[in-house]
Protein backbone atom coordinates (compact mmCIF):
# COMPACT_ATOMS: atom_id res chain seq x y z
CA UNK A 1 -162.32 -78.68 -102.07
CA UNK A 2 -159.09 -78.17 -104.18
CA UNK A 3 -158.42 -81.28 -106.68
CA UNK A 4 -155.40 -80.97 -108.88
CA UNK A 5 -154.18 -82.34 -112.16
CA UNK A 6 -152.03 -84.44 -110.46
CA UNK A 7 -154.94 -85.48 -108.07
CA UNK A 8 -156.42 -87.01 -110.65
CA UNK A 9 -153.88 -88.40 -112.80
CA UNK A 10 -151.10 -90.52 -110.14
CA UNK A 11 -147.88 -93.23 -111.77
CA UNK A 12 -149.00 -96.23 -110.15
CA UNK A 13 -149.28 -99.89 -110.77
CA UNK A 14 -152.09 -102.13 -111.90
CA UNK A 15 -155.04 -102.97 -111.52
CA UNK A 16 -157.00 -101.33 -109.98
CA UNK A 17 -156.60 -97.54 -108.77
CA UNK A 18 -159.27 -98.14 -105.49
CA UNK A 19 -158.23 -101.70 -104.78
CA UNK A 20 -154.67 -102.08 -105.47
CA UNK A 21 -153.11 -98.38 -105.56
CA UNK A 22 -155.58 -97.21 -102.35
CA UNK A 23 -154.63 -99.64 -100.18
CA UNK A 24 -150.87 -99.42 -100.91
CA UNK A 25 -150.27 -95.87 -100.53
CA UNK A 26 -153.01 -96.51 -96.94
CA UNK A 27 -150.60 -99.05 -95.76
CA UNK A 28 -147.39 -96.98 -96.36
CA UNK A 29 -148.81 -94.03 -94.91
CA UNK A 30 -149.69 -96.21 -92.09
CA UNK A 31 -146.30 -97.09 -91.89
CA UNK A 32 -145.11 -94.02 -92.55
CA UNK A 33 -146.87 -92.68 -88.96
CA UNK A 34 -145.56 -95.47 -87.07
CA UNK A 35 -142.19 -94.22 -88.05
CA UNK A 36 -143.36 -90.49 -87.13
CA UNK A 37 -144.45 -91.49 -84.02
CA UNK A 38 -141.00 -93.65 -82.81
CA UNK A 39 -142.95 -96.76 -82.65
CA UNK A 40 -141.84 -99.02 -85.56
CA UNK A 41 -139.19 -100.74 -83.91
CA UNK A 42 -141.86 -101.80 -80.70
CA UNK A 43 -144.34 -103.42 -83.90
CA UNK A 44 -144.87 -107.04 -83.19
CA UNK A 45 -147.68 -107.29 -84.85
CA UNK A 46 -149.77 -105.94 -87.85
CA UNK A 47 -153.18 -106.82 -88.66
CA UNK A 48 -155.07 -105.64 -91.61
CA UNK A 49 -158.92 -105.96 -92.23
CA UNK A 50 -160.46 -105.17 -95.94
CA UNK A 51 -164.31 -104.52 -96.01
CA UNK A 52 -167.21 -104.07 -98.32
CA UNK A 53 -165.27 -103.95 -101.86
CA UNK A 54 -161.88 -104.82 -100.93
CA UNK A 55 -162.76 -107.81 -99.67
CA UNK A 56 -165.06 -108.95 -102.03
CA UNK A 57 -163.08 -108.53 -105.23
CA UNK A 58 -159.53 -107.74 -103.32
CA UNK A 59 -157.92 -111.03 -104.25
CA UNK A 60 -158.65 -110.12 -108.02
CA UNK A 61 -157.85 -106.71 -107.60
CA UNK A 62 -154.46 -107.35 -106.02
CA UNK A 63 -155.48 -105.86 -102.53
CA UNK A 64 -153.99 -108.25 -100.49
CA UNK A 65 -150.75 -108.13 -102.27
CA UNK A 66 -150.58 -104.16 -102.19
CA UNK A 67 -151.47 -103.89 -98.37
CA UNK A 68 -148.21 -106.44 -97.83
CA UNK A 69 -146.63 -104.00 -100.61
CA UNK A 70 -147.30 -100.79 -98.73
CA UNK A 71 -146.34 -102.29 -94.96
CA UNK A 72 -143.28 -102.96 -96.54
CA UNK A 73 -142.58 -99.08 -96.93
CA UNK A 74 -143.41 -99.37 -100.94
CA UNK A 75 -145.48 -96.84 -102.64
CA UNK A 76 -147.58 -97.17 -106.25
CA UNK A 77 -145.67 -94.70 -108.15
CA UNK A 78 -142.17 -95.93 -107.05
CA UNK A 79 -142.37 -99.37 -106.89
CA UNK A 80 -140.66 -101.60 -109.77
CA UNK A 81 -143.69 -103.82 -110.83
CA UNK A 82 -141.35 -106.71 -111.56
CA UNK A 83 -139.74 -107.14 -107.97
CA UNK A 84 -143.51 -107.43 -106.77
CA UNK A 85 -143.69 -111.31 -107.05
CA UNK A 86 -140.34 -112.20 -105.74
CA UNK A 87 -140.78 -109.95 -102.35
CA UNK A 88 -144.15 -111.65 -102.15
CA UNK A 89 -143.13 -115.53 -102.55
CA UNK A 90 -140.28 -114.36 -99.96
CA UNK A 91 -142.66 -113.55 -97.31
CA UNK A 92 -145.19 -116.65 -98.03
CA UNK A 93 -141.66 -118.92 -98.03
CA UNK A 94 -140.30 -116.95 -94.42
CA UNK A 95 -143.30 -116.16 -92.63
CA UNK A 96 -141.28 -112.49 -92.27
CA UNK A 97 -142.56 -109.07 -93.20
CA UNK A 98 -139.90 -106.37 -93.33
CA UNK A 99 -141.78 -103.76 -91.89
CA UNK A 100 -141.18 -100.55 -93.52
CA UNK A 101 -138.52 -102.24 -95.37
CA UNK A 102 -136.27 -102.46 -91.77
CA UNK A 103 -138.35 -104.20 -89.07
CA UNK A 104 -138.99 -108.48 -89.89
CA UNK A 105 -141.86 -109.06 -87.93
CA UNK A 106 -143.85 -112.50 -88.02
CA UNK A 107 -146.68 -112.17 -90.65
CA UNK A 108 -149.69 -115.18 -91.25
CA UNK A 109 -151.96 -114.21 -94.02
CA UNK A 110 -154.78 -116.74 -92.67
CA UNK A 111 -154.36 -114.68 -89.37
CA UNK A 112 -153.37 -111.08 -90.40
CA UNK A 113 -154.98 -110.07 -93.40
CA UNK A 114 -158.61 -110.67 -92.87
CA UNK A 115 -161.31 -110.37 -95.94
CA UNK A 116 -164.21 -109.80 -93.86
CA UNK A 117 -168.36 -110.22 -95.02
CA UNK A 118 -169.31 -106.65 -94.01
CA UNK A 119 -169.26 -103.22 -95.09
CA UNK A 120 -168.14 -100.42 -92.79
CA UNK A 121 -170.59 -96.41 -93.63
CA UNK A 122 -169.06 -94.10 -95.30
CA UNK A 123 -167.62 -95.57 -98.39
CA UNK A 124 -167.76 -99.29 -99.89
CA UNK A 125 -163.61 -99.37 -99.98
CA UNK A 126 -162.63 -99.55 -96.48
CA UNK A 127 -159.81 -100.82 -94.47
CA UNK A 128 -158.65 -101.15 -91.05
CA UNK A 129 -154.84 -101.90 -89.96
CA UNK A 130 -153.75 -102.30 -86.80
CA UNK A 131 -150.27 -102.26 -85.00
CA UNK A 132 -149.42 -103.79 -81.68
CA UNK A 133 -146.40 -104.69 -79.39
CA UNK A 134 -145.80 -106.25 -75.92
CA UNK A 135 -147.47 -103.19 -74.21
CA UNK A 136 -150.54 -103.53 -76.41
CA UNK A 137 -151.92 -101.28 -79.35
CA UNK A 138 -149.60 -99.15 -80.96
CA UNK A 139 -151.86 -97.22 -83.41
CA UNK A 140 -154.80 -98.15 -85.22
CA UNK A 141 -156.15 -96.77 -88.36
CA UNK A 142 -159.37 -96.62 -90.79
CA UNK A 143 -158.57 -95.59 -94.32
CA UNK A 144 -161.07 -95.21 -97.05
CA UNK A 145 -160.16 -95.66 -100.77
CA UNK A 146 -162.88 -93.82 -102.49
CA UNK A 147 -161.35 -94.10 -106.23
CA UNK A 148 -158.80 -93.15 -108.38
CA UNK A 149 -155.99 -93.87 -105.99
CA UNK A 150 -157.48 -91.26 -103.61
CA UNK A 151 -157.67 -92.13 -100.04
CA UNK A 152 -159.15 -91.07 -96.70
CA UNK A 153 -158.38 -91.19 -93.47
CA UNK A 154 -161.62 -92.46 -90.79
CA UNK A 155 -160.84 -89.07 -88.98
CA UNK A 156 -160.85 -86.53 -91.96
CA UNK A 157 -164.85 -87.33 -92.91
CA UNK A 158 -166.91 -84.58 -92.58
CA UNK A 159 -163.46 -82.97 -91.70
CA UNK A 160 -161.95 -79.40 -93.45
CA UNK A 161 -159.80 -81.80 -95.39
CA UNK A 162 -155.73 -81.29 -96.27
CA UNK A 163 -154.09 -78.35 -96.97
CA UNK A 164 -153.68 -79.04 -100.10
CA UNK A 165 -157.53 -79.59 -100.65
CA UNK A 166 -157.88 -75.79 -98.83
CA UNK A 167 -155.83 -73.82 -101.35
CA UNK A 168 -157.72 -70.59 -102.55
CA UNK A 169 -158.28 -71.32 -106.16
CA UNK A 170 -158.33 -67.63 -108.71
CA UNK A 171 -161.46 -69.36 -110.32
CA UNK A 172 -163.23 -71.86 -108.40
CA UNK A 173 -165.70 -73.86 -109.61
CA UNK A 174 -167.62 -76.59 -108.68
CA UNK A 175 -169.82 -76.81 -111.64
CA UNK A 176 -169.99 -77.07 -115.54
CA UNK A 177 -172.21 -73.59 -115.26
CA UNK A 178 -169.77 -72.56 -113.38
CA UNK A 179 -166.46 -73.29 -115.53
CA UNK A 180 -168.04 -71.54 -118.66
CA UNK A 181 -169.29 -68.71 -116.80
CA UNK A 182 -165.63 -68.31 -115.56
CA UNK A 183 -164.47 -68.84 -119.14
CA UNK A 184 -166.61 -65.98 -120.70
CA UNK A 185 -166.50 -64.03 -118.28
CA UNK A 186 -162.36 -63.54 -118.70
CA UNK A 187 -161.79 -64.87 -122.19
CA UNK A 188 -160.52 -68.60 -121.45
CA UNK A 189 -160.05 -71.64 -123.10
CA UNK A 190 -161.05 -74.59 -120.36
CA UNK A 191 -157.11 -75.44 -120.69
CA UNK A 192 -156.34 -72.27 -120.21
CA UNK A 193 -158.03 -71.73 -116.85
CA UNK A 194 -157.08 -75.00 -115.89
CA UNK A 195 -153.58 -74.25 -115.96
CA UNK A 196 -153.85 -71.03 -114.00
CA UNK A 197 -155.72 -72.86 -111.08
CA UNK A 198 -152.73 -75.32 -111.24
CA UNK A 199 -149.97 -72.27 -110.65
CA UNK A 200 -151.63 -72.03 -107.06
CA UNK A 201 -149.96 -75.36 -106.46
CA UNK A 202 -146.99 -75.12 -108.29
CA UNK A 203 -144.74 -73.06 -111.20
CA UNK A 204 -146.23 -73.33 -114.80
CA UNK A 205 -143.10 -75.01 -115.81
CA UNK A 206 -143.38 -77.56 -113.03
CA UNK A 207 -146.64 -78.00 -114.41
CA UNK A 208 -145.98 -78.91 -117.48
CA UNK A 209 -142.78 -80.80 -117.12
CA UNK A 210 -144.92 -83.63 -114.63
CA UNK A 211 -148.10 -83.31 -117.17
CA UNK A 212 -145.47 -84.12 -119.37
CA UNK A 213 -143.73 -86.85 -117.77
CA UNK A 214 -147.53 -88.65 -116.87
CA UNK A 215 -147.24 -88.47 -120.92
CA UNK A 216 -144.81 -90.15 -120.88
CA UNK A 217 -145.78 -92.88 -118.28
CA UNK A 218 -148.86 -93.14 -120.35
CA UNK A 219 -146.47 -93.90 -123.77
CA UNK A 220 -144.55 -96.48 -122.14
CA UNK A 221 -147.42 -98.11 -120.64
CA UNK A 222 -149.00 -97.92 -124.43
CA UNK A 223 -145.36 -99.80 -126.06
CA UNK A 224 -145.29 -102.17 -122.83
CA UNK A 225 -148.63 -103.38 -124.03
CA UNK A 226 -147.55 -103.88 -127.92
CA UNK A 227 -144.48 -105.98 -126.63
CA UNK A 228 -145.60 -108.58 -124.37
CA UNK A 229 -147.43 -111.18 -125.24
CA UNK A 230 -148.97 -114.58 -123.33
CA UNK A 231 -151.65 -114.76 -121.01
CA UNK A 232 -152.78 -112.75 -118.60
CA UNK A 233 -152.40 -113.50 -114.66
CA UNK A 234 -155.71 -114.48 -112.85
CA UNK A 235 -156.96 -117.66 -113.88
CA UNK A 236 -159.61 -116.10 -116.73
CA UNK A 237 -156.39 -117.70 -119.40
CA UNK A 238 -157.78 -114.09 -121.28
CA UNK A 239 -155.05 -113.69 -123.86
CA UNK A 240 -153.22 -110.99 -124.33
CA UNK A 241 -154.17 -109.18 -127.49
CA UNK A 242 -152.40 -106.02 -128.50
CA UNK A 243 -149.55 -107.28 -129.79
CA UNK A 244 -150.87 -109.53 -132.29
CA UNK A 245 -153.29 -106.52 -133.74
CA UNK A 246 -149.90 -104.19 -133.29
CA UNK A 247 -148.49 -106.52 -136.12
CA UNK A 248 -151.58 -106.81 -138.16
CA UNK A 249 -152.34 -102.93 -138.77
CA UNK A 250 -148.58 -102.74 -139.38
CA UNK A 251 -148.86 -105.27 -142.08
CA UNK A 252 -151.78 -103.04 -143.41
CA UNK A 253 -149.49 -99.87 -144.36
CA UNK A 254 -146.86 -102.69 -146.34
CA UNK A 255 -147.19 -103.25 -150.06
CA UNK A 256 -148.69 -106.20 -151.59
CA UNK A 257 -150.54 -107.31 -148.11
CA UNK A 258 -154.16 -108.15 -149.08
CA UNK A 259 -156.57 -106.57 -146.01
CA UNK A 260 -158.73 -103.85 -145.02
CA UNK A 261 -158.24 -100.29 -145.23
CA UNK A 262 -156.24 -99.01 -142.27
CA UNK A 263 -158.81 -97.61 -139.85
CA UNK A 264 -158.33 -94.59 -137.16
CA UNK A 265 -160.51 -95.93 -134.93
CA UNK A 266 -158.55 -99.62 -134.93
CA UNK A 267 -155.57 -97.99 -133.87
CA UNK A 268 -157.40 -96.45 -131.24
CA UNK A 269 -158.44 -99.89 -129.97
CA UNK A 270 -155.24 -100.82 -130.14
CA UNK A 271 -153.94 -98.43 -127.83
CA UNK A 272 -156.66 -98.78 -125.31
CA UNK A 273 -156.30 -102.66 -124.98
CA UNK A 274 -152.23 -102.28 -124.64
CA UNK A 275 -152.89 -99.99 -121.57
CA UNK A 276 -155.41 -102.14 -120.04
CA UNK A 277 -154.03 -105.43 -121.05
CA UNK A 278 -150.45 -103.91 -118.98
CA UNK A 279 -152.89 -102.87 -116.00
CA UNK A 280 -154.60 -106.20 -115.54
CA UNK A 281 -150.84 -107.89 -115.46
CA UNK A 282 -150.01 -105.32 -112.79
CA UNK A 283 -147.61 -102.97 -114.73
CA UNK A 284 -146.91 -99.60 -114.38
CA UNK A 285 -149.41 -97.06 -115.33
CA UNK A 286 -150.96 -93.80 -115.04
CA UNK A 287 -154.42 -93.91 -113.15
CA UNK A 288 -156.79 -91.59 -115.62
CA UNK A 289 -159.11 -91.18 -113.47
CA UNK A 290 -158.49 -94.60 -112.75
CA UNK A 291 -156.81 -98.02 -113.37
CA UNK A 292 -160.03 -99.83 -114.37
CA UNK A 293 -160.63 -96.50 -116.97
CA UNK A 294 -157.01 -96.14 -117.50
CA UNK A 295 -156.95 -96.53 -121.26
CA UNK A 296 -159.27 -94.27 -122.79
CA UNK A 297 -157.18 -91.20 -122.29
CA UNK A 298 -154.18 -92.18 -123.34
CA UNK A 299 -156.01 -94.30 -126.82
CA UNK A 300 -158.10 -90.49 -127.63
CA UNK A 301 -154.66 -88.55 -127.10
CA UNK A 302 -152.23 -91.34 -128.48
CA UNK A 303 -154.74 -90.84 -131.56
CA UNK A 304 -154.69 -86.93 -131.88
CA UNK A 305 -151.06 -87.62 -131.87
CA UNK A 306 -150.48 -90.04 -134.28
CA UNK A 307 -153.14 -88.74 -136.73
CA UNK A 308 -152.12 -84.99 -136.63
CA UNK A 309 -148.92 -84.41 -138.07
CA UNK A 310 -148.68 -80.58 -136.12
CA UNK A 311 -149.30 -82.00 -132.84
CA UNK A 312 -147.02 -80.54 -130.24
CA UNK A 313 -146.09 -80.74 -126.15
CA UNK A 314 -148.44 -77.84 -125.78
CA UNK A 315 -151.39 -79.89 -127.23
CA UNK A 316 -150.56 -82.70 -124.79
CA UNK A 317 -150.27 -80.17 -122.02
CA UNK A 318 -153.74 -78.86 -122.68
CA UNK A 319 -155.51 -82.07 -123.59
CA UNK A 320 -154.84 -83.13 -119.67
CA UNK A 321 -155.82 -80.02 -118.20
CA UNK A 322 -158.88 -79.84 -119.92
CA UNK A 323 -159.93 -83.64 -119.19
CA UNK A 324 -158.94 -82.64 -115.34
CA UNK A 325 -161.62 -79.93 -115.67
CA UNK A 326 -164.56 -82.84 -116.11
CA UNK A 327 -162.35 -85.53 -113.66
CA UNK A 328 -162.85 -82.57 -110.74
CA UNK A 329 -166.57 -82.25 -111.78
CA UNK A 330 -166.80 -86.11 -111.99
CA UNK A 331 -165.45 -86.37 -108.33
CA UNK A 332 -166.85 -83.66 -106.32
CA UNK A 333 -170.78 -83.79 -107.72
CA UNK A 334 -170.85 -87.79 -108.19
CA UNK A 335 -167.91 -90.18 -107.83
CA UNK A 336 -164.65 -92.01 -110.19
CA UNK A 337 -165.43 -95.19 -107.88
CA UNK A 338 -167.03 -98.58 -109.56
CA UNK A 339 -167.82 -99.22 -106.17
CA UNK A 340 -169.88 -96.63 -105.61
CA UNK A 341 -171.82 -95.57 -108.57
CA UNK A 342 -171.20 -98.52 -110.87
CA UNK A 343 -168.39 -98.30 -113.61
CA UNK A 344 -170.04 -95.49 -115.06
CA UNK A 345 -168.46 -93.41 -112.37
CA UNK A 346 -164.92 -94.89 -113.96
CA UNK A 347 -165.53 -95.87 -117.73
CA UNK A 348 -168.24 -92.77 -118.31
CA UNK A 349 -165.55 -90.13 -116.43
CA UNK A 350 -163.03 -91.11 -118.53
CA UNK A 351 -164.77 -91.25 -121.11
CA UNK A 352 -166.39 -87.82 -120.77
CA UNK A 353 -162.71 -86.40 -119.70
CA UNK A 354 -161.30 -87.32 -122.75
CA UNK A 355 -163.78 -85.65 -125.10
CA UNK A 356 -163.09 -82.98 -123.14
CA UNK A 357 -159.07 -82.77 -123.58
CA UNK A 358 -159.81 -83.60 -127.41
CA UNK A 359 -162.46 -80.69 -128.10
CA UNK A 360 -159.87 -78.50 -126.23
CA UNK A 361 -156.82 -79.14 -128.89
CA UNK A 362 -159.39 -79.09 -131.53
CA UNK A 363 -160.12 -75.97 -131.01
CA UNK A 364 -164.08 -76.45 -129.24
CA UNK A 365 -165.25 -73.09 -127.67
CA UNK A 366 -166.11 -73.75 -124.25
CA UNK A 367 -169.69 -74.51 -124.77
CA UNK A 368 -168.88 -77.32 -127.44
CA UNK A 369 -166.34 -78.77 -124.71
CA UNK A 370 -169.13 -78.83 -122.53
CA UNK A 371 -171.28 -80.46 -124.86
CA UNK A 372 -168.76 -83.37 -125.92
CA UNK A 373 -168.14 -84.54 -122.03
CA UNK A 374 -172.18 -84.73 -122.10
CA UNK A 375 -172.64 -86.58 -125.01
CA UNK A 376 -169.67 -88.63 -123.82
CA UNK A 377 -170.88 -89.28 -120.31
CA UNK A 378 -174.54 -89.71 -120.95
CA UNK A 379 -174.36 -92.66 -122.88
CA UNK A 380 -172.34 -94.25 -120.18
CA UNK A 381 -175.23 -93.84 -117.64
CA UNK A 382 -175.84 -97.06 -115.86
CA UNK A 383 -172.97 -98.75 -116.73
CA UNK A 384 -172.51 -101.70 -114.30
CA UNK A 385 -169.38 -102.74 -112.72
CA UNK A 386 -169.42 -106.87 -112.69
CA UNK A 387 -165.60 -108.03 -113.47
CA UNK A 388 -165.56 -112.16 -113.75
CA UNK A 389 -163.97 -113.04 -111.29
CA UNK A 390 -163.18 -109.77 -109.40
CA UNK A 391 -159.96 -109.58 -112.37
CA UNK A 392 -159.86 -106.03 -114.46
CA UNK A 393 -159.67 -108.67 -117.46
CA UNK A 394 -163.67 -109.09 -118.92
CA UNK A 395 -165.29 -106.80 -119.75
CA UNK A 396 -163.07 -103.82 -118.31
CA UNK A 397 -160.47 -104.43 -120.97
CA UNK A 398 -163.05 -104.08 -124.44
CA UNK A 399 -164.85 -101.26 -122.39
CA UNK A 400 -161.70 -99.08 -122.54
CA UNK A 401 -161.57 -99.55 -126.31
CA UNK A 402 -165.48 -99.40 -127.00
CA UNK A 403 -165.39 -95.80 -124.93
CA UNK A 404 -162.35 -94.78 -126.16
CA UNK A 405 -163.76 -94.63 -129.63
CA UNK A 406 -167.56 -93.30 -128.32
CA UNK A 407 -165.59 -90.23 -126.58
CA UNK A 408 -163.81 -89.20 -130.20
CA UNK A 409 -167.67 -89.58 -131.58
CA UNK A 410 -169.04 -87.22 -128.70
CA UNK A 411 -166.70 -84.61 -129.54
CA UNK A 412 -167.25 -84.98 -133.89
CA UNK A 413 -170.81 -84.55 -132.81
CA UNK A 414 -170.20 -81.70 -130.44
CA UNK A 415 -167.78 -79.48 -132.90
CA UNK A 416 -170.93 -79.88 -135.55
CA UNK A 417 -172.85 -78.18 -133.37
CA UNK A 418 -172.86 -74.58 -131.75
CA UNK A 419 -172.82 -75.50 -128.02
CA UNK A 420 -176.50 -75.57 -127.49
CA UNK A 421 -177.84 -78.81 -126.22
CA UNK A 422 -180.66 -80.35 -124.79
CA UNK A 423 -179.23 -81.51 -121.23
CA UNK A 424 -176.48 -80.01 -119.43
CA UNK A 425 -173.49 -82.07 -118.42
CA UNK A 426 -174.42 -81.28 -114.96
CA UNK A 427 -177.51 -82.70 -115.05
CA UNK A 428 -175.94 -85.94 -116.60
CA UNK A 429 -173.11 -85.58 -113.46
CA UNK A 430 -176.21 -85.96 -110.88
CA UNK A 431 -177.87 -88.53 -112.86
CA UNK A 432 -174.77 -90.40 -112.82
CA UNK A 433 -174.72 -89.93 -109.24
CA UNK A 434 -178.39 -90.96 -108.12
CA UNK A 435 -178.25 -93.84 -110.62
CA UNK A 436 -175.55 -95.05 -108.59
CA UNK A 437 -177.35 -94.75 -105.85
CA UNK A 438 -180.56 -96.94 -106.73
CA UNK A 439 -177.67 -99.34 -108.28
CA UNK A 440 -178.04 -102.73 -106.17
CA UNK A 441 -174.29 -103.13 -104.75
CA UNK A 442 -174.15 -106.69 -106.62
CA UNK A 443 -173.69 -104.31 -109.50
CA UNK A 444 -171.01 -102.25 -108.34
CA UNK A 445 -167.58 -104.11 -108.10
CA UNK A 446 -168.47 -106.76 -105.68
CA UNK A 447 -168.64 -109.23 -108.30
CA UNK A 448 -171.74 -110.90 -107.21
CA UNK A 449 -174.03 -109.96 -110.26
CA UNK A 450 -174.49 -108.87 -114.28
CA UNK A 451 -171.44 -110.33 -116.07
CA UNK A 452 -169.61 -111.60 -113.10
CA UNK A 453 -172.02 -114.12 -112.97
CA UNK A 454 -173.43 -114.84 -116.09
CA UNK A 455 -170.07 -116.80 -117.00
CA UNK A 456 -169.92 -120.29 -116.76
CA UNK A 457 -167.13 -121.96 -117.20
CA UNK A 458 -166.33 -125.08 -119.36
C-alpha cells in the first residue's frame, strides 16, 4: 500500500481527525455517490448510525455535527469553521437538511442519527448511512474511519485498495530496515527519498508548494491559538491558555520585567497548546497524523524555526517528508487510531514523526533518524486514550506539549550517539501494536476508563 505525504497530513477542522474529519468526508462522499448515481433528488430520507467509538465519545468529538456537516455536501478541508454553528442551529430550528447543499429533506436527530451500544468487526470507528425514497432504499453504505482522517469503505476490506494506494513506488518500503537499507544502498537522506517516492504522485514543485501551504495551515492554526482567548466549548469550562503564556514569555524578552530566563522548551509548549487549544474549539487545522496529536509537529518545527536564524522553505519541506517516513511506518505495521491501539498510536506517532523531521534538518544520518523516532516512540508505549468527557480538552491538550518537548529530547539523545541502539524502531512499531491489542477498549477512546473517569466533578 501507497501512503503519501498528503495522506498523512489533510487541512481539516477540529477535533478530532477519526471522529469529526472521518465521518465528514464519509458523509460527503456518501453524498457525493448519490449524486453519481442520479438519485439525490428521489432522497426522502437519510439515516445515519455511529458504532463502537463514534458513538461512545461522538457527541464530544463533534461526530454528530460533522455527519450533518458532510450530508450537507461540506468537506473538512473546505469548510469555514465559523459558519458551522449557524448551519447547525438552522437545521435544529427547521427540521430541514439541505441535502448536498440543494435537496431540504425532513431531518429528526432523535430519529436519524442513531448512537448505537455496539461495535461493528473490522475497526472500532464505524458508521452506517442510509438513503431512502418512496420506492424504498436508495443506497446504503458502511464506512470505517480508522484514523487520521483516513476512511474506508465496508467493501474495500481485504480489497486491492484505490489507485492511488496501488502506485509503484521507486523505493518501497514497508519497514525501518527497510528505509535505511534503501538509504545506503543509493546515498539518501530519509527526506530525500521521501520526496522522490512523492514525484510518483505528483511534480516536485507541486510537492513542495502543498507541503508548503500545510505550513502554512499549521502557522495560522499556531497565531489563531495566541489570539483567542475564553473558554473552551464542551462543558469541561477548561480555559483557554495560550494566549495568556503568549504575553508572559513576551514580557520576558522586555527590559526591566523581573522573571525567569526565557526558555526554548516554554515556547515550545506554547505552540503545542495554541494548536490544540484551536482543535478542541473546532478550528481549522492540519491533522499530523492526527487532530488529537495535531500539535506536536507543528510546536518541534515552529521551534527549529524560531530558534535557528538560517532556517529556510527547504528545511520545512524536508522536516515533513521525513516525519511522513515514520507516519507510513506508524500506519501500515500498527495504527494512528486512539481507538485502536490507545493514544499511543496518536500522541507516540507524532511524537516519533517529529523527531524524525527534526534529526533530518539537523543533519542525523539515517541511522540516528532511526534512532530518535525510537527513543521518541518507545516512551510513549502504553499510552491510554481516556478524554473526560469524550472532549479533546484533558489530558489531550498538555500531552501535545509534554511530547512535543520529549520528541526534541529523543533526537539530542540520538545525534549524541552513532546510530547504534539497543531496540529497533520496528520492534517498538509492533510493540505499539500488540500493546494495543491486550489494551481493554475502556482505555482506548471510549471514555469509559483511566482519566475519563477518575474526574469528579464539584
Amino acid at each position: 500500500m501507497a501512503i503519501s505525504v498528503f495522506d498523512l497530513f489533510k487541512i481539516g477542522i477540529g477535533p478530532s481527525s477519526s471522529h469529526t474529519v472521518g465521518p465528514m468526508r464519509a458523509a460527503a462522499s456518501f453524498v457525493a455517490t448519490l449524486r453519481d448515481e442520479g438519485v439525490l433528488a428521489r432522497v426522502g430520507r437519510v439515516q445515519v448510525r455511529l458504532y463502537g467509538s463514534l458513538s461512545a465519545t461522538g457527541v464530544g468529538h463533534a461526530s454528530d455535527r460533522a455527519c450533518l456537516l458532510g450530508l450537507m455536501g461540506e468537506w473538512p478541508d473546505q469548510i469555514d469553521p465559523h459558519s458551522i454553528e449557524p448551519r447547525i442551529q438552522q437545521l435544529h430550528d427547521s427540521g430541514l437538511l439541505l441535502l448536498g447543499g440543494e435537496h431540504a429533506i425532513p431531518f429528526n436527530g432523535a430519529q436519524d442519527l442513531l448512537l448505537l451500544d455496539e461495535s461493528l468487526p473490522y475497526h472500532p470507528n464505524a458508521m452506517t448511512l442510509e438513503a431512502s425514497g418512496e420506492a424504498g432504499l436508495l443506497l446504503q453504505q458502511t464506512y470505517y474511519s480508522v484514523g487520521g482522517g483516513f476512511i474506508v469503505e465496508a467493501a474495500q476490506v481485504g480489497g486491492a485498495g484505490s489507485a492511488a494506494e496501488q502506485v509503484v513506488l521507486p523505493y518501497e518500503f514497508s519497514s525501518a530496515q527497510e528505509l535505511l537499507a534503501l538509504c545506503k544502498q543509493h546515498g539518501l537522506r530519509v527526506s530525500q527519498l521521501m520526496m522522490a517516492n512523492e514525484l510518483a504522485w505528483r511534480e516536485e514543485a507541486e510537492v513542495r508548494s502543498g507541503l508548503l501551504h500545510l505550513w502554512a495551515v499549521m502557522r495560522e492554526c499556531v497565531d489563531n491559538g495566541l489570539r483567542n482567548e475564553g473558554i473552551l466549548p464542551g462543558g469541561l469550562k477548561v480555559k483557554r491558555r495560550a494566549a495568556k503564556l503568549h504575553r508572559s514569555l513576551q514580557e520576558l524578552g522586555k527590559p526591566n520585567v523581573i522573571g525567569s530566563t526565557l526558555s526554548a522548551m516554554e515556547w515550545v509548549n506554547l505552540f503545542a497548546l495554541a494548536v490544540n487549544e484551536e482543535n478542541a474549539a473546532g478550528g481549522r487545522m492540519v491533522t499530523a497524523p492526527t487532530n488529537g496529536a495535531a500539535g506536536i509537529i507543528p510546536a518541534v518545527l515552529h521551534y527549529f524555526v524560531k530558534f535557528n536564524p538560517e532556517a529556510c522553505d527547504n528545511d520545512v519541506v524536508d522536516f515533513l517528508l521525513a516525519a511522513a517516513s515514520v507516519g507510513i511506518l506508524c500506519k501500515k505495521n500498527a495504527s494512528i487510531s486512539g481507538a485502536e491501539v490507545g493514544c499511543q498510536g496518536e500522541v507516540g506517532s507524532a511524537c516519533a514523526m517529529a523527531a524524525a523531521g527534526l534529526a533530518d534538518v539537523l543533519g542525523a544520518t539515517p541511522m540516528q533518524l532511526e534512532n530518535a523516532a525510537e527513543i521518541a516512540l518507545e516512551h510513549n508505549l502504553g499510552l491510554t486514550c481516556d478524554p473526560v468527557g469524550g472532549l479533546v480538552q484533558v489530558p489531550c491538550i498538555e500531552r501535545n506539549a509534554i511530547a512535543a518537548v520529549k520528541a526534541i529530547n529523543a533526537v539530542q539523545m540520538a545525534l549524541r550517539g552513532d546510530g547504534e541502539h539497543f531496540i529497533s524502531l520496528d520492534r517498538v512499531i509492533r510493540t505499539m501494536r500488540d500493546t494495543g491489542a491486550d489494551m481493554h477498549e475502556n482505555y482506548k477512546e471510549t471514555s469509559r476508563g483511566g482519566l475519563a473517569v477518575s474526574f469528579v466533578e464539584c
